[in-house]
Protein backbone atom coordinates (compact mmCIF):
# COMPACT_ATOMS: atom_id res chain seq x y z
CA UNK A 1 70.37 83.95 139.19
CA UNK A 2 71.52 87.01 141.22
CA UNK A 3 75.53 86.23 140.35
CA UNK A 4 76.52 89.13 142.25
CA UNK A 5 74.98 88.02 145.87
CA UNK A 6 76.41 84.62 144.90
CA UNK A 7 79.62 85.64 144.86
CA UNK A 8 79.04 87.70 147.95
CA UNK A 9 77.54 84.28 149.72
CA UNK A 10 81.26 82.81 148.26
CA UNK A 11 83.15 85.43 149.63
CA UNK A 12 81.95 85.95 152.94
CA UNK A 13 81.83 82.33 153.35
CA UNK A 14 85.71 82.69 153.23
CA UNK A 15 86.20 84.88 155.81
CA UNK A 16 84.34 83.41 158.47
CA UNK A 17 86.43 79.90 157.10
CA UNK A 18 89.54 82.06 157.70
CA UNK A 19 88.02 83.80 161.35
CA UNK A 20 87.43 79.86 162.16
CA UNK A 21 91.37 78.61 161.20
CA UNK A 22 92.50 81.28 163.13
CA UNK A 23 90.05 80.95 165.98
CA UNK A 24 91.16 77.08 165.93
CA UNK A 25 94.57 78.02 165.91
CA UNK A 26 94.70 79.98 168.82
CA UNK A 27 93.14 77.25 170.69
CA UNK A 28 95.78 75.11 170.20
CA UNK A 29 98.00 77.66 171.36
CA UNK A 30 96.30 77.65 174.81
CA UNK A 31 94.64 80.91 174.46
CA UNK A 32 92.38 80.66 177.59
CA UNK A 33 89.74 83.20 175.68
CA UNK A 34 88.84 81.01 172.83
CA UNK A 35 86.60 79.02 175.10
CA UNK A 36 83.28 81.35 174.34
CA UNK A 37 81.14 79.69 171.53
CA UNK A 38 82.57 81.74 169.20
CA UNK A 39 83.62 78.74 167.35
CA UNK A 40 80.25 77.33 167.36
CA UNK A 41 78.86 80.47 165.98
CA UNK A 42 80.75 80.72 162.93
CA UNK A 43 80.80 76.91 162.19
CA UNK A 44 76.29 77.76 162.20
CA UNK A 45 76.91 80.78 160.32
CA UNK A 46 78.90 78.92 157.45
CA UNK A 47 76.74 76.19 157.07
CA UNK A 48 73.66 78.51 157.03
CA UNK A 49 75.69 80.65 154.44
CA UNK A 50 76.69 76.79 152.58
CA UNK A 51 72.56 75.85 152.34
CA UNK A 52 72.27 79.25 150.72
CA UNK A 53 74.78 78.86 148.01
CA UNK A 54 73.78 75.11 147.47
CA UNK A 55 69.79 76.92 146.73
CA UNK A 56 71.14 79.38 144.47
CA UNK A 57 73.38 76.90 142.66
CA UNK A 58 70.54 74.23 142.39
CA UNK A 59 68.18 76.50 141.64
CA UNK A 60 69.99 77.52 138.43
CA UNK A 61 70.54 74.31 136.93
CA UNK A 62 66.72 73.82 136.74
């Protein structure tokens, strides 16, 4: 298993969780610009990035 884009899957995963808290955040603080997709984008990005990691991860414990 390629460890090293693994942790890069786990890492990058992170950010766009912490782009997405802050994106959520500012939404609740009436920011009138949050209304874009933006949200939607980075909620299909991290579960695209999520299927990857769960391959990798299963495909090392065969």
């Amino acid at each position: 298993m390629n460890y090293v884009y693994l942790h890069r899957l786990y890492a990058k995963r992170a950010e766009l969780e912490a782009k997405l808290e802050l994106y959520d955040a500012r939404d609740c603080f009436g920011d009138e610009d949050v209304n874009d997709g933006t949200d939607r984008e980075i909620r299909e990005r991290i579960n695209e990035i999520s299927a990857e990691i769960e391959v990798l991860e299963h495909s090392s414990a065969s």
